[in-house]
C-alpha atoms as a PDB file:
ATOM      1  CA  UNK A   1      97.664   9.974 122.902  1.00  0.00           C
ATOM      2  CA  UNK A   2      97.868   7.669 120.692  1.00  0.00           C
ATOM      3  CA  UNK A   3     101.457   6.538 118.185  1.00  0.00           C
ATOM      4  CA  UNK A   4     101.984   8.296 114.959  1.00  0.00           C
ATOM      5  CA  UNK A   5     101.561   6.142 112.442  1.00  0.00           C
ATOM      6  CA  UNK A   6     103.769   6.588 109.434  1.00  0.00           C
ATOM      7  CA  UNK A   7     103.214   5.035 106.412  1.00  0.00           C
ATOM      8  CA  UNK A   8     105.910   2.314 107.593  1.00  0.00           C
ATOM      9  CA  UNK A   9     104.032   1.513 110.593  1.00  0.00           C
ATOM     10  CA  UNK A  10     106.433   3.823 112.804  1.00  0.00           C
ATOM     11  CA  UNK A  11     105.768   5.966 116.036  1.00  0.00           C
ATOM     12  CA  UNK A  12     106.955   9.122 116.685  1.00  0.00           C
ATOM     13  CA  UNK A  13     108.041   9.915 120.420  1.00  0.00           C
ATOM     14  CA  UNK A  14     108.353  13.362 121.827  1.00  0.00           C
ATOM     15  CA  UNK A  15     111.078  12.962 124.609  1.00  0.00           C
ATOM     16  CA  UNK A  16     109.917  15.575 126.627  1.00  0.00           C
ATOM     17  CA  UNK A  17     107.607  16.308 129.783  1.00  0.00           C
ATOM     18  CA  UNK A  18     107.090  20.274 128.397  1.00  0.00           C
ATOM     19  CA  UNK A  19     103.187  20.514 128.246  1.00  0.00           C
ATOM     20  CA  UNK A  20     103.514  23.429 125.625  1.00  0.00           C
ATOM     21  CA  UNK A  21     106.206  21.409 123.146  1.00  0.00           C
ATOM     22  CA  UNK A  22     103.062  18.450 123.451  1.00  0.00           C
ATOM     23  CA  UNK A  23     100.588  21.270 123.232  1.00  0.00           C
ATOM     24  CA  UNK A  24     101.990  22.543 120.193  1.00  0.00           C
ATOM     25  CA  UNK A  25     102.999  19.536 118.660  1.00  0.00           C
ATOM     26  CA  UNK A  26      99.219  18.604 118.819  1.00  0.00           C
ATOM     27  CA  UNK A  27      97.715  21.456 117.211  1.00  0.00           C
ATOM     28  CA  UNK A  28      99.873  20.803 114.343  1.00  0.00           C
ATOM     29  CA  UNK A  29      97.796  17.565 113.456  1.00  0.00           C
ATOM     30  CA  UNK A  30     101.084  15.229 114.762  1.00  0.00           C
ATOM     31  CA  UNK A  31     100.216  12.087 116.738  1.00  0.00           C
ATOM     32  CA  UNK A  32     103.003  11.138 119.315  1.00  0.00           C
ATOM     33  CA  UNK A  33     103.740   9.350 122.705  1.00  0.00           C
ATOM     34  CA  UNK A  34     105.398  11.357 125.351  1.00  0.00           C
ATOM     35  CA  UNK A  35     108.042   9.733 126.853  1.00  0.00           C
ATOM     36  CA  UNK A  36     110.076  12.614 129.356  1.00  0.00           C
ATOM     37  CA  UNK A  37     114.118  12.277 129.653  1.00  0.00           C
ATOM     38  CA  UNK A  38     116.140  12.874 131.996  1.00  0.00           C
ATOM     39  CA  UNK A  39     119.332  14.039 131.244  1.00  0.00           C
ATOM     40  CA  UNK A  40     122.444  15.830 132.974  1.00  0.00           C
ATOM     41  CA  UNK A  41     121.664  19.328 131.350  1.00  0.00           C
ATOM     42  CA  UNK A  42     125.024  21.068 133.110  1.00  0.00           C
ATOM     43  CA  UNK A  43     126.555  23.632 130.712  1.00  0.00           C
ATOM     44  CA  UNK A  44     130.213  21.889 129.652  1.00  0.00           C
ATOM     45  CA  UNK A  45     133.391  24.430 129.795  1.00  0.00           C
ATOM     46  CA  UNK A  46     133.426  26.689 127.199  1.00  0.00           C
ATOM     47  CA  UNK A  47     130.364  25.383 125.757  1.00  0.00           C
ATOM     48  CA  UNK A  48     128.732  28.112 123.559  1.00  0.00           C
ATOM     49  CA  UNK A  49     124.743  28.160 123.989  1.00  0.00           C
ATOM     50  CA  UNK A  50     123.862  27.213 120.164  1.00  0.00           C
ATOM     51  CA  UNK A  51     126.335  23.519 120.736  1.00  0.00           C
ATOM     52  CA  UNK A  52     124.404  23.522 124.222  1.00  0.00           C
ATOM     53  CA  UNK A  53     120.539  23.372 122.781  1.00  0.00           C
ATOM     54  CA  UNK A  54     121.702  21.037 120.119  1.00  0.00           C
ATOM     55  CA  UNK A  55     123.843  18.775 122.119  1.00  0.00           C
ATOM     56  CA  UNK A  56     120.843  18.197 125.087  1.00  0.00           C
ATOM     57  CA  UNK A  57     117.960  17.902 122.266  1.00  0.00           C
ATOM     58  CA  UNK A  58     120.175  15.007 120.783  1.00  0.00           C
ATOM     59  CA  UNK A  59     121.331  13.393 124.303  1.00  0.00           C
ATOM     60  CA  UNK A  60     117.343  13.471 125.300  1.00  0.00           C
ATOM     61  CA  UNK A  61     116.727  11.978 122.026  1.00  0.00           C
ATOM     62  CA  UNK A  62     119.483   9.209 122.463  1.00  0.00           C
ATOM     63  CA  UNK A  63     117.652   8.487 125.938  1.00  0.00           C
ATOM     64  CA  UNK A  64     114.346   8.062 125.191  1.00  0.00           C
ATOM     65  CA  UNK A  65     115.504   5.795 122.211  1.00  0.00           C
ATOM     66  CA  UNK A  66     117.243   3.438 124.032  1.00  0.00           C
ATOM     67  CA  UNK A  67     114.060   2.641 126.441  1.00  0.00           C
ATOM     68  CA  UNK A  68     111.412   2.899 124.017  1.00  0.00           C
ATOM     69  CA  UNK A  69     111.921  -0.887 122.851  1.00  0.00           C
ATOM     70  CA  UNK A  70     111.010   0.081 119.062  1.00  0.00           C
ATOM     71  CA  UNK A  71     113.501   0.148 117.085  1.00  0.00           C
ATOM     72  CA  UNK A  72     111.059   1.413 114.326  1.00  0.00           C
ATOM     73  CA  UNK A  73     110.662   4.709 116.521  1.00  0.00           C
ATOM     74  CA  UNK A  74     111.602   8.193 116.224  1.00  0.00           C
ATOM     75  CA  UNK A  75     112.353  10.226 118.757  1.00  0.00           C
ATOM     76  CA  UNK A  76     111.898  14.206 119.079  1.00  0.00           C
ATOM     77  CA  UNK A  77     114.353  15.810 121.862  1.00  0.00           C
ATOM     78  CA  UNK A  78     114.398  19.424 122.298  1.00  0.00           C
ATOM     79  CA  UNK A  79     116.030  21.857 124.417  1.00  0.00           C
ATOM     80  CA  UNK A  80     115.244  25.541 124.828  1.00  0.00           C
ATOM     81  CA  UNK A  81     117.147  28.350 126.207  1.00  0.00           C
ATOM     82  CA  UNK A  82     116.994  32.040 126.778  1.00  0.00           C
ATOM     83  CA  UNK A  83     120.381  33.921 125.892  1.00  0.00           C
ATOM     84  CA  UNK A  84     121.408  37.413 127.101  1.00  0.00           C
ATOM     85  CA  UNK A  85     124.863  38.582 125.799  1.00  0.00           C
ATOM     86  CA  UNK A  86     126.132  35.146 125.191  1.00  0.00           C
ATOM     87  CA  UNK A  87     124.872  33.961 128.509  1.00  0.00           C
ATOM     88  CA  UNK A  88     122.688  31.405 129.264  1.00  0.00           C
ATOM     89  CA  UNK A  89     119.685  32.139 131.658  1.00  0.00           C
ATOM     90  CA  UNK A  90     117.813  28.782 132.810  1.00  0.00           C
ATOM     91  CA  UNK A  91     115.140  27.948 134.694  1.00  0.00           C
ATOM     92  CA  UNK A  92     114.911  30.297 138.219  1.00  0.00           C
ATOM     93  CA  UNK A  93     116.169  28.761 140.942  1.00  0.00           C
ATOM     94  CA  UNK A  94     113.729  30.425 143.651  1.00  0.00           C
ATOM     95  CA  UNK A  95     112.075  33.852 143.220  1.00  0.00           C
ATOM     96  CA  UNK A  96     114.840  36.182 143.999  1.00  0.00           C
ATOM     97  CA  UNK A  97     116.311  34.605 140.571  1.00  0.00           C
ATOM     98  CA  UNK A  98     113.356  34.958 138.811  1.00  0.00           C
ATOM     99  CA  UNK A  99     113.980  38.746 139.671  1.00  0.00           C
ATOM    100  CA  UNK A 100     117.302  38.874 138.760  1.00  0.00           C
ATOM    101  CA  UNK A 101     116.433  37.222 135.430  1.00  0.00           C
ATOM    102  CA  UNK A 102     113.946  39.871 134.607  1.00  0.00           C
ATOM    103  CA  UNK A 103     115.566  43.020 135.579  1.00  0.00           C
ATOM    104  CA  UNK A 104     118.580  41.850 132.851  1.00  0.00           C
ATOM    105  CA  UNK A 105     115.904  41.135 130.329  1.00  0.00           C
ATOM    106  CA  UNK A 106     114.126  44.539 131.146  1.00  0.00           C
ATOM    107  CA  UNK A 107     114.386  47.720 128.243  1.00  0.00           C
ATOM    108  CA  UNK A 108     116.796  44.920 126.136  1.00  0.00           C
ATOM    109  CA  UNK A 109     116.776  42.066 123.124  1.00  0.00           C
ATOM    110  CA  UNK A 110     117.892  38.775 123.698  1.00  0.00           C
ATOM    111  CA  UNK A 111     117.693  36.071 121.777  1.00  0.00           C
ATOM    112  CA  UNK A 112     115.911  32.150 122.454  1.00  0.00           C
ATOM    113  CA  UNK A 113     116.603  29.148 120.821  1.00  0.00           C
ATOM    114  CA  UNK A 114     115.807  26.079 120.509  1.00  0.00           C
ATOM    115  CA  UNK A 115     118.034  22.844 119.936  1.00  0.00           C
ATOM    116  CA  UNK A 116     115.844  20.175 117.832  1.00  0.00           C
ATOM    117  CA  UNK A 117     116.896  16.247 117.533  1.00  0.00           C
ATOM    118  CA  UNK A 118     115.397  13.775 115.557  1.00  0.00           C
ATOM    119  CA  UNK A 119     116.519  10.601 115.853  1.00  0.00           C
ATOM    120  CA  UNK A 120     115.740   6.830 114.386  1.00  0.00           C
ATOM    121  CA  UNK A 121     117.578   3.671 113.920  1.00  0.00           C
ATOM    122  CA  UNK A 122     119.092   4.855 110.797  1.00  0.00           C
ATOM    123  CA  UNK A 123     119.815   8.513 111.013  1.00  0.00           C
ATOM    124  CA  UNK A 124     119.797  11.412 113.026  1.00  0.00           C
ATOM    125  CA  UNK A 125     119.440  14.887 112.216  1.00  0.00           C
ATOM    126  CA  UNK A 126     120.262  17.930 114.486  1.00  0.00           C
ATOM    127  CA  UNK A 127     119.330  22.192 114.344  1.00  0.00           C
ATOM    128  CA  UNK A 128     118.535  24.957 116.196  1.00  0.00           C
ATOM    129  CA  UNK A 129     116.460  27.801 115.856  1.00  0.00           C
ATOM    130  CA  UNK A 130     117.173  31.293 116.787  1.00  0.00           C
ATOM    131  CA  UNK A 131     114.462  34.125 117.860  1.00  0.00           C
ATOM    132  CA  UNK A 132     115.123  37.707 118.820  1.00  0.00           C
ATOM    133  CA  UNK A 133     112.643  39.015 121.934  1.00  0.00           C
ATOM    134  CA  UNK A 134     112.488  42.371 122.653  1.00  0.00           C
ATOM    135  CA  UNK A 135     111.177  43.100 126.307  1.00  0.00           C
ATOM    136  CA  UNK A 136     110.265  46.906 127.099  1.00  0.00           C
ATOM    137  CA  UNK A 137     111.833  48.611 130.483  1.00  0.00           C
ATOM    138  CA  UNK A 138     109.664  46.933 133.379  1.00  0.00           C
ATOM    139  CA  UNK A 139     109.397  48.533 136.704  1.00  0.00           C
ATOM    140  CA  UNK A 140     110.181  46.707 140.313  1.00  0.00           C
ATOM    141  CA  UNK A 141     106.651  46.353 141.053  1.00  0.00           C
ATOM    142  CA  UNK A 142     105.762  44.632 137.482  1.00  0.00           C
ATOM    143  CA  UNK A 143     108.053  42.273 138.059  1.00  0.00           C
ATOM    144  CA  UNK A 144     107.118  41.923 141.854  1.00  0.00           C
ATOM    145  CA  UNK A 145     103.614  41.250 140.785  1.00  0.00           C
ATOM    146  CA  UNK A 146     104.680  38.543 138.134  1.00  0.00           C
ATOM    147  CA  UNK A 147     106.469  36.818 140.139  1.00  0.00           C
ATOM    148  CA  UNK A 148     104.018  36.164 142.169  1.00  0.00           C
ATOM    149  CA  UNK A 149     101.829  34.719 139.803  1.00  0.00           C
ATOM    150  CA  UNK A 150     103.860  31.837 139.718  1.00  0.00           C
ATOM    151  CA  UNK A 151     104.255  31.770 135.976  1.00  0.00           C
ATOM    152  CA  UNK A 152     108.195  32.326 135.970  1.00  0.00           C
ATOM    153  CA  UNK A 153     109.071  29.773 137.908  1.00  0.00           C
ATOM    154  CA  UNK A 154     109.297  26.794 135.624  1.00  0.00           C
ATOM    155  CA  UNK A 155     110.350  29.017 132.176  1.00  0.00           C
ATOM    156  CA  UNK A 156     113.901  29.636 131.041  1.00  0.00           C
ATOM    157  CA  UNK A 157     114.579  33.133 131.285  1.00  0.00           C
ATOM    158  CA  UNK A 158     111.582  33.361 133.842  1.00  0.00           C
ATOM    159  CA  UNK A 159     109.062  34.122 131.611  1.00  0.00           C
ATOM    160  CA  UNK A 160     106.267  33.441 129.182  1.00  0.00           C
ATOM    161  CA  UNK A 161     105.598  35.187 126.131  1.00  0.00           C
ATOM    162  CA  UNK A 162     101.867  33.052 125.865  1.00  0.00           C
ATOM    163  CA  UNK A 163     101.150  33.966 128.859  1.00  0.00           C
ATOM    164  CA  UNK A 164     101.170  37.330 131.712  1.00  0.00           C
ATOM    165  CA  UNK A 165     104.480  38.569 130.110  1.00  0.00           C
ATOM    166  CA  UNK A 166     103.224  38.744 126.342  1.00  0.00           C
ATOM    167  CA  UNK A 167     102.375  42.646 127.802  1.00  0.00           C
ATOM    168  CA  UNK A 168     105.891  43.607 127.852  1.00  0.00           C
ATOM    169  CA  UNK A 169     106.916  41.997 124.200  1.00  0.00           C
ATOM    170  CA  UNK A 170     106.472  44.361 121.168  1.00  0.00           C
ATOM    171  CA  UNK A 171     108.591  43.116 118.993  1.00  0.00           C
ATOM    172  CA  UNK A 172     110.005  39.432 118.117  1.00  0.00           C
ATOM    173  CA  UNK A 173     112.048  38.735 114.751  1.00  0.00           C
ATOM    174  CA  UNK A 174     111.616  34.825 114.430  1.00  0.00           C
ATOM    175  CA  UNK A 175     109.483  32.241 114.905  1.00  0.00           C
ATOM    176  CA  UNK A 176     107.119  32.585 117.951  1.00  0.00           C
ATOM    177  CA  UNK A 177     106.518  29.122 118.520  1.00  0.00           C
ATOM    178  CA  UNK A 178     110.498  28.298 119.044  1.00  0.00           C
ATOM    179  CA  UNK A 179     110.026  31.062 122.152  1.00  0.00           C
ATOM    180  CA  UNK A 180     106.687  29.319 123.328  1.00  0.00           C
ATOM    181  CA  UNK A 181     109.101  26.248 122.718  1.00  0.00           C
ATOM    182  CA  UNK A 182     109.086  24.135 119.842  1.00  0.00           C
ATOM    183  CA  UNK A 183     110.036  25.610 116.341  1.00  0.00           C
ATOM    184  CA  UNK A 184     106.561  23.706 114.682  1.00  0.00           C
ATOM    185  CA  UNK A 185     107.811  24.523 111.231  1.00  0.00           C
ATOM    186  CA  UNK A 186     111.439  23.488 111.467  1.00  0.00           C
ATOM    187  CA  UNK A 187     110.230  20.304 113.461  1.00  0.00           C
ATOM    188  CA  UNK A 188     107.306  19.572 110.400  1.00  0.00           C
ATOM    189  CA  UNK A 189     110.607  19.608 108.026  1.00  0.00           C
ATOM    190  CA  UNK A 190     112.758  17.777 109.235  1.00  0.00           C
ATOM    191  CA  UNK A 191     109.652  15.162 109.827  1.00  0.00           C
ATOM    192  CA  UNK A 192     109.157  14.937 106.315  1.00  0.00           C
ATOM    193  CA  UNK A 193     113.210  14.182 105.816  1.00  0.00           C
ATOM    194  CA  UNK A 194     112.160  11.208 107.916  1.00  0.00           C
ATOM    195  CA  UNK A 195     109.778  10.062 105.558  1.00  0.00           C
ATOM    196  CA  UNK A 196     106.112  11.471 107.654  1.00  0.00           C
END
């Protein structure tokens, strides 16, 4: 795709291999390069999950910033996470997680957010945003038969809400696209801080 031009003659980089954060990014209207980092993402000691999002969306940014070889460039790093009682669930780690994941999340609320980083030569600017998802009670075979569709596997939490799981989700107080994964509107203002 090609660079978002600014009116300074400056690209904007999405640092970040997520094909629904480019997806959605896209249908906004923004032009961008995708350039994925790679990061340690290991939870620190006593790290809360808000300083977690935010710390990894700003260390991706930092990454991709350093290679990009622009020093006109901003970057866009973003980390997303699905919380359940102050604990952080990740991506599964085979399908047996995946099941575990969904029988916490089954008949409760829990609550997803997303870090956001924007960074440039001259400034960076860091926040999060918080959604509430409430999943109803799923039985051992519904989540036996998602699982096997594969669609778990790569999602924090082990789910989708755009996708199979959007069944069980009756309720969400927030934004949807920060579940989906990239809070659009908080991203599009703190763009325009930056001058887009």
């Amino acid at each position: 795709m090609a660079a978002w031009c600014w009116h300074n003659g400056h690209m904007l980089i999405l640092a970040s291999a997520s094909p629904r954060r480019r997806e959605l990014l896209g249908q906004a209207g923004y032009e961008f390069l995708v350039q994925a980092a790679h990061i340690n993402e290991d939870l620190r000691e006593g790290e809360n999950p808000l300083a977690y999002v935010t710390r990894l969306a700003e260390e991706k940014a930092r990454a991709i910033f350093e290679v990009a070889g622009d020093p006109g460039a901003v970057v866009l790093g973003a980390d997303t996470t699905v919380v359940l009682d102050n604990h952080i669930m990740g991506k599964p780690e085979d399908e047996a997680d995946a099941g575990r994941m969904l029988r916490l999340l089954s008949g409760r609320t829990h609550r997803v957010i997303t870090g956001v980083s924007l960074l440039s030569a001259e400034r960076v600017e860091t926040a999060a945003e918080v959604t509430a998802v409430q999943f109803l009670s799923l039985s051992d075979v519904e989540i036996e038969t998602y699982i096997r569709t594969g669609e778990p596997m790569d999602k924090a939490g082990a789910y989708a809400i755009q996708g199979y799981a959007a069944r069980w989700i009756p309720r969400i107080e927030g934004c949807y696209f920060n579940v989906v994964g990239l809070p659009i509107s908080l991203v599009s203002t703190m763009l325009g801080g930056f001058g887009a």
